[in-house]
Protein backbone atom coordinates (compact mmCIF):
# COMPACT_ATOMS: atom_id res chain seq x y z
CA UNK A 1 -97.97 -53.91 -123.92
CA UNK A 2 -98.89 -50.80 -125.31
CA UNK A 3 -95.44 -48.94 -127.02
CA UNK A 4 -96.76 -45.72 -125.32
CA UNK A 5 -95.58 -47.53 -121.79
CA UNK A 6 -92.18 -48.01 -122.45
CA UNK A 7 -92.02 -44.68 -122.83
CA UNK A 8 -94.02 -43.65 -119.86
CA UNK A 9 -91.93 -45.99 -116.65
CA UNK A 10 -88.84 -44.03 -118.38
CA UNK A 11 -90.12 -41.14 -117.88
CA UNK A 12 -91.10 -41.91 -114.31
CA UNK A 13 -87.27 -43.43 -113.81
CA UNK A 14 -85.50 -40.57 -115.25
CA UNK A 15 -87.47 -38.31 -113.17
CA UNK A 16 -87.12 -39.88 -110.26
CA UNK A 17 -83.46 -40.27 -110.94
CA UNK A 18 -83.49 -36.38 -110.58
CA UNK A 19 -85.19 -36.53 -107.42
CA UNK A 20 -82.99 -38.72 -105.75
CA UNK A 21 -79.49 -36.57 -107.04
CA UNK A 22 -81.25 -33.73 -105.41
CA UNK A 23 -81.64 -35.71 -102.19
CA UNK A 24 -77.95 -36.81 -102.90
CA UNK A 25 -76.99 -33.01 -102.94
CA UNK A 26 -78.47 -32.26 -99.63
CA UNK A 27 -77.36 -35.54 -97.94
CA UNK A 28 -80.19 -37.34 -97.15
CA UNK A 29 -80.87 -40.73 -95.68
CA UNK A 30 -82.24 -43.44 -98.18
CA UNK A 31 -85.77 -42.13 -97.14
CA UNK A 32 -85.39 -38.65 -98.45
CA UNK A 33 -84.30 -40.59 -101.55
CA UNK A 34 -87.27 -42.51 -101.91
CA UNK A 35 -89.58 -39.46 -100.95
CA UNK A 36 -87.72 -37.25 -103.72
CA UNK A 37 -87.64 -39.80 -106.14
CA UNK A 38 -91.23 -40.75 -105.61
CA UNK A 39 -92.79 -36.94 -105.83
CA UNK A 40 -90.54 -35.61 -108.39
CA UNK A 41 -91.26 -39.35 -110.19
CA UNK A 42 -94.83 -39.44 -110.16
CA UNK A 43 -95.60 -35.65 -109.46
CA UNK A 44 -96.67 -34.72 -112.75
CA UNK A 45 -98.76 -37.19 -113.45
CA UNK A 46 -101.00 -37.10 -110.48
CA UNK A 47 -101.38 -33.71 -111.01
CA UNK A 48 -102.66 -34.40 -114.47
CA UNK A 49 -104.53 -37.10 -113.65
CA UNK A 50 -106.94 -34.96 -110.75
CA UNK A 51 -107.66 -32.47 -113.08
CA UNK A 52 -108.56 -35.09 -115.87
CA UNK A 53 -110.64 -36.69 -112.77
CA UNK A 54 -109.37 -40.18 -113.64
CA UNK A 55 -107.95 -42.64 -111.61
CA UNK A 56 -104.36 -41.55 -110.67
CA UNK A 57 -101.77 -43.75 -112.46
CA UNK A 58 -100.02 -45.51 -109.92
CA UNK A 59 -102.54 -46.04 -108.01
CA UNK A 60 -103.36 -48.36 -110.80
CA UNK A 61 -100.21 -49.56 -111.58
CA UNK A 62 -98.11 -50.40 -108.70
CA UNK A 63 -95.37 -50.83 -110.96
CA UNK A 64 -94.69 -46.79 -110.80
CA UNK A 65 -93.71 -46.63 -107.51
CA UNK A 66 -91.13 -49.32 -107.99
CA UNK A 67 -89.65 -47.86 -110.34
CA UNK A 68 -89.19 -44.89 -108.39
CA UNK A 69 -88.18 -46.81 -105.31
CA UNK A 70 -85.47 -48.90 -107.60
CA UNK A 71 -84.29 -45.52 -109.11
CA UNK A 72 -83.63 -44.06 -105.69
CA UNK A 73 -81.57 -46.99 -104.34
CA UNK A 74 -79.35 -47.25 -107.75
CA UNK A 75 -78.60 -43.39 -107.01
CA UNK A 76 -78.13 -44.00 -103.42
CA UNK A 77 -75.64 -46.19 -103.95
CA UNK A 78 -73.58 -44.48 -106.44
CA UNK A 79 -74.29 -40.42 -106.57
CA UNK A 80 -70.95 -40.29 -105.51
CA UNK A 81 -69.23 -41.55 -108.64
CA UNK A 82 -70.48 -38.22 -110.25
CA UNK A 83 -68.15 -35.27 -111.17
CA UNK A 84 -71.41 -33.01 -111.27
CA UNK A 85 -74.52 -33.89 -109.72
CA UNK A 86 -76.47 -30.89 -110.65
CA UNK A 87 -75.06 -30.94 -114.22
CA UNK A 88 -76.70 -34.55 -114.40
CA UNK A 89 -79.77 -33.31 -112.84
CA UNK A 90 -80.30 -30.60 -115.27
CA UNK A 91 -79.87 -33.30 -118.68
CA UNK A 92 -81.91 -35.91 -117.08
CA UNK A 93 -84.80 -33.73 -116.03
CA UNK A 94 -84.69 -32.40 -119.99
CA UNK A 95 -85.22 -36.26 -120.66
CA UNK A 96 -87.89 -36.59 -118.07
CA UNK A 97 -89.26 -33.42 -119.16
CA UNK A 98 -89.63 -34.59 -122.73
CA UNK A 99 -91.03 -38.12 -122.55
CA UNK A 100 -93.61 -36.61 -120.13
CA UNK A 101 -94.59 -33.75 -122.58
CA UNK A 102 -95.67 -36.24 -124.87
CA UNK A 103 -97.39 -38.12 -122.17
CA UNK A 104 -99.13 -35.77 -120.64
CA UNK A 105 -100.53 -34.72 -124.20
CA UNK A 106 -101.59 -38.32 -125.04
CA UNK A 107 -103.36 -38.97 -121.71
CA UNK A 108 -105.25 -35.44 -121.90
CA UNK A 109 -106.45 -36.45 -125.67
CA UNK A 110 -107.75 -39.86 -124.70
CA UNK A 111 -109.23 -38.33 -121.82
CA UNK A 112 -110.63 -35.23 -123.57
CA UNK A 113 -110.60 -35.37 -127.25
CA UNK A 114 -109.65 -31.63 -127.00
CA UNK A 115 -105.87 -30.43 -128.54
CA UNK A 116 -106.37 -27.33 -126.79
CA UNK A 117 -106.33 -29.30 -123.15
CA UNK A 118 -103.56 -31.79 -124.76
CA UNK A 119 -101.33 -29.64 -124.99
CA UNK A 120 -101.81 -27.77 -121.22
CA UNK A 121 -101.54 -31.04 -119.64
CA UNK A 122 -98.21 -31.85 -121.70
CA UNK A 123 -96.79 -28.62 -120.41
CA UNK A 124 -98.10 -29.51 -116.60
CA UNK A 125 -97.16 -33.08 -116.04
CA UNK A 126 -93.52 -32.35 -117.90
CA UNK A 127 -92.76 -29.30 -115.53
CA UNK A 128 -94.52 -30.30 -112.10
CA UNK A 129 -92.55 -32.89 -110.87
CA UNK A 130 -89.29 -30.72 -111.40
CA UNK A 131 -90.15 -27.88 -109.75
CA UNK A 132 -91.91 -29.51 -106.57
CA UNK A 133 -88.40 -31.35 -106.36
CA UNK A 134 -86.93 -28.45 -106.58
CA UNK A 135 -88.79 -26.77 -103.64
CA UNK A 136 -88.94 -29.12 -101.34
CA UNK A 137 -85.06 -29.61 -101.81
CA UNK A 138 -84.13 -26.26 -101.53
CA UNK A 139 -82.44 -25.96 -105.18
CA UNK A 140 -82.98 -23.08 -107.76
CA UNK A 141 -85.61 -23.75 -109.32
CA UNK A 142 -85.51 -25.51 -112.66
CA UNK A 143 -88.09 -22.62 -113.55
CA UNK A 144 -86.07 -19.66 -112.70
CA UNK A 145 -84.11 -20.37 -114.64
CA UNK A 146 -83.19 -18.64 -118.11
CA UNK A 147 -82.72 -20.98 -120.57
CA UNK A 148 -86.22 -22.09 -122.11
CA UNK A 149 -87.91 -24.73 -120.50
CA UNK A 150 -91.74 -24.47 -120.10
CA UNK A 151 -91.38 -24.01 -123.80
CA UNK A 152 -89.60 -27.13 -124.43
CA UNK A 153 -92.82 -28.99 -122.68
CA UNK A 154 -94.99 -27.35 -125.11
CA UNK A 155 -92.91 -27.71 -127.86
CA UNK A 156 -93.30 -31.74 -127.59
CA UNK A 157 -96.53 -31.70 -126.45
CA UNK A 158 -97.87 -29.43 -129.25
CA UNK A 159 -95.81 -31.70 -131.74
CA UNK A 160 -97.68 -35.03 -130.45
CA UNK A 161 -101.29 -33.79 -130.55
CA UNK A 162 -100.55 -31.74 -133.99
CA UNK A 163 -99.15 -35.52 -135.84
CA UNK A 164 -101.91 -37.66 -133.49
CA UNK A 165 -104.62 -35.22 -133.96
CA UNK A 166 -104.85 -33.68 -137.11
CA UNK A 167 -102.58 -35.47 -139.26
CA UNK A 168 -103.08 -39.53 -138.17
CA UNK A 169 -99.43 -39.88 -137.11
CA UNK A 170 -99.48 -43.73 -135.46
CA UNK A 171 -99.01 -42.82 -131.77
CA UNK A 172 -95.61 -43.99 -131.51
CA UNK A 173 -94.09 -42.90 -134.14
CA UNK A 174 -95.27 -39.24 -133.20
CA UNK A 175 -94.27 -39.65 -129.68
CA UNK A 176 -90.68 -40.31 -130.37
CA UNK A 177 -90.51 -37.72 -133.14
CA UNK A 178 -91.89 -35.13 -130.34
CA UNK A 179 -89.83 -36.83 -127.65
CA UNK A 180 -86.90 -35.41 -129.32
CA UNK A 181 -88.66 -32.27 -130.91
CA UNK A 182 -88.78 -30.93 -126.44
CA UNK A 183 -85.23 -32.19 -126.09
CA UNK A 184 -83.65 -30.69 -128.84
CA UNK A 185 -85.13 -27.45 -127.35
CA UNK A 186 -84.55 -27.55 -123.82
CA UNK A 187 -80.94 -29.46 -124.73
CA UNK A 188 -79.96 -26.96 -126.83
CA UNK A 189 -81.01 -24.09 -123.95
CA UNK A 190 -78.68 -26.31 -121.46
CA UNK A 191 -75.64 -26.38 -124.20
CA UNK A 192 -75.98 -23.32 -126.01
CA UNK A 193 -77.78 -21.10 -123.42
CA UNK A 194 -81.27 -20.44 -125.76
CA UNK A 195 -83.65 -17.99 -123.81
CA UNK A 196 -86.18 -15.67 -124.93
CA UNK A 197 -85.75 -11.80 -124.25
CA UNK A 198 -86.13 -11.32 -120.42
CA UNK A 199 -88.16 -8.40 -119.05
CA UNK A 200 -86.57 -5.11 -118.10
CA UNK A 201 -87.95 -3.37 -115.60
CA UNK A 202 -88.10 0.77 -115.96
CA UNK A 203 -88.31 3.63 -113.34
CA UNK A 204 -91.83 3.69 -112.13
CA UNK A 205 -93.22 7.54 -112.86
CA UNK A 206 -93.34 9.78 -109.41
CA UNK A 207 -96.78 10.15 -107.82
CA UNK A 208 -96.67 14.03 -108.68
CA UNK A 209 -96.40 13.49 -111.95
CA UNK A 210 -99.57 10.72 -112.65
CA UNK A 211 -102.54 13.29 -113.88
């Protein structure tokens, strides 16, 4: 089995581990586990894999969706031993986040060749699934956020296609060193509060006084 895998169905757990909290936040039969834990799961990915216009991936491989099923029942049954659900929501989605940066990259450079479109389908199929759990549950979004998070997605993903691409890295010894290049980042924004300069907005000018 290809190394790259391992890393990929705990990506797709962790995620959908996320999911399910969320569900387990807004007190939600075992179904609106499963849903959550299957779209916030597997999210990402399909969205990478239409725009790649490949087969989606667990569509493929059953095996995705029971992981995401088994993820939402273990949650299910014990949420409740949690001090704080959201806390463990926010540090599993960074793990999530950064497995999947470095998947996403590796599935757009087999599919493309191009660095370039590596690195935009890291970024998407890390930060999808976490933000469509995020709506559908009703939770502030993971995006509004202000620590850094997009950039922790690109930070792996541009890691991964850098050592793959132009320096021969073997695949899996790039994707762990990037795996914990996006978590350091967005781990460090959750402990130490890291954001970049937010914008300020300014008194707009009064019509009279545009020329």
């Amino acid at each position: 089995m290809n190394p790259i895998l391992y890393l990929d169905y705990a990506g797709v757990a962790v995620f959908a581990a996320t999911g399910a909290l969320a569900a387990s936040r807004k007190q939600l039969d075992i179904i609106g586990f499963l849903f959550l834990a299957s779209v916030t799961g597997m999210g990402g990915g399909t969205l990478r894999d239409l725009i790649l216009d490949v087969p989606v991936f667990w569509t493929v491989n059953h095996g995705y969706v029971l992981v995401c099923a088994a993820a939402a029942i273990v949650v299910f049954f014990t949420a409740h031993l949690v001090e704080s659900r959201y806390r463990l929501l926010l540090w599993l989605d960074a793990l999530g986040l950064s497995a999947y940066a470095v998947l996403g990259a590796d599935k757009g450079l087999d599919a493309t060749g191009s660095p370039v479109i590596a690195l935009v389908m890291g970024m998407l199929t890390a930060t999808f699934g976490g933000i469509a759990r995020d709506v559908l549950a009703g939770e502030p979004s993971v995006l509004l956020r202000p620590e850094i998070y997009v950039t922790a997605a690109v930070v792996g993903a541009a890691t991964y296609t850098l050592l793959v691409h132009f320096f021969g890295v073997a695949e899996m010894a790039a994707a762990l060193t990037a795996f914990a290049a996006a978590f350091v980042v967005r781990g460090g924004a959750l402990r130490f509060g890291w954001t970049f300069p937010a914008y300020r907005s300014r008194p707009g000018r009064r019509p009279e006084d545009i020329k």
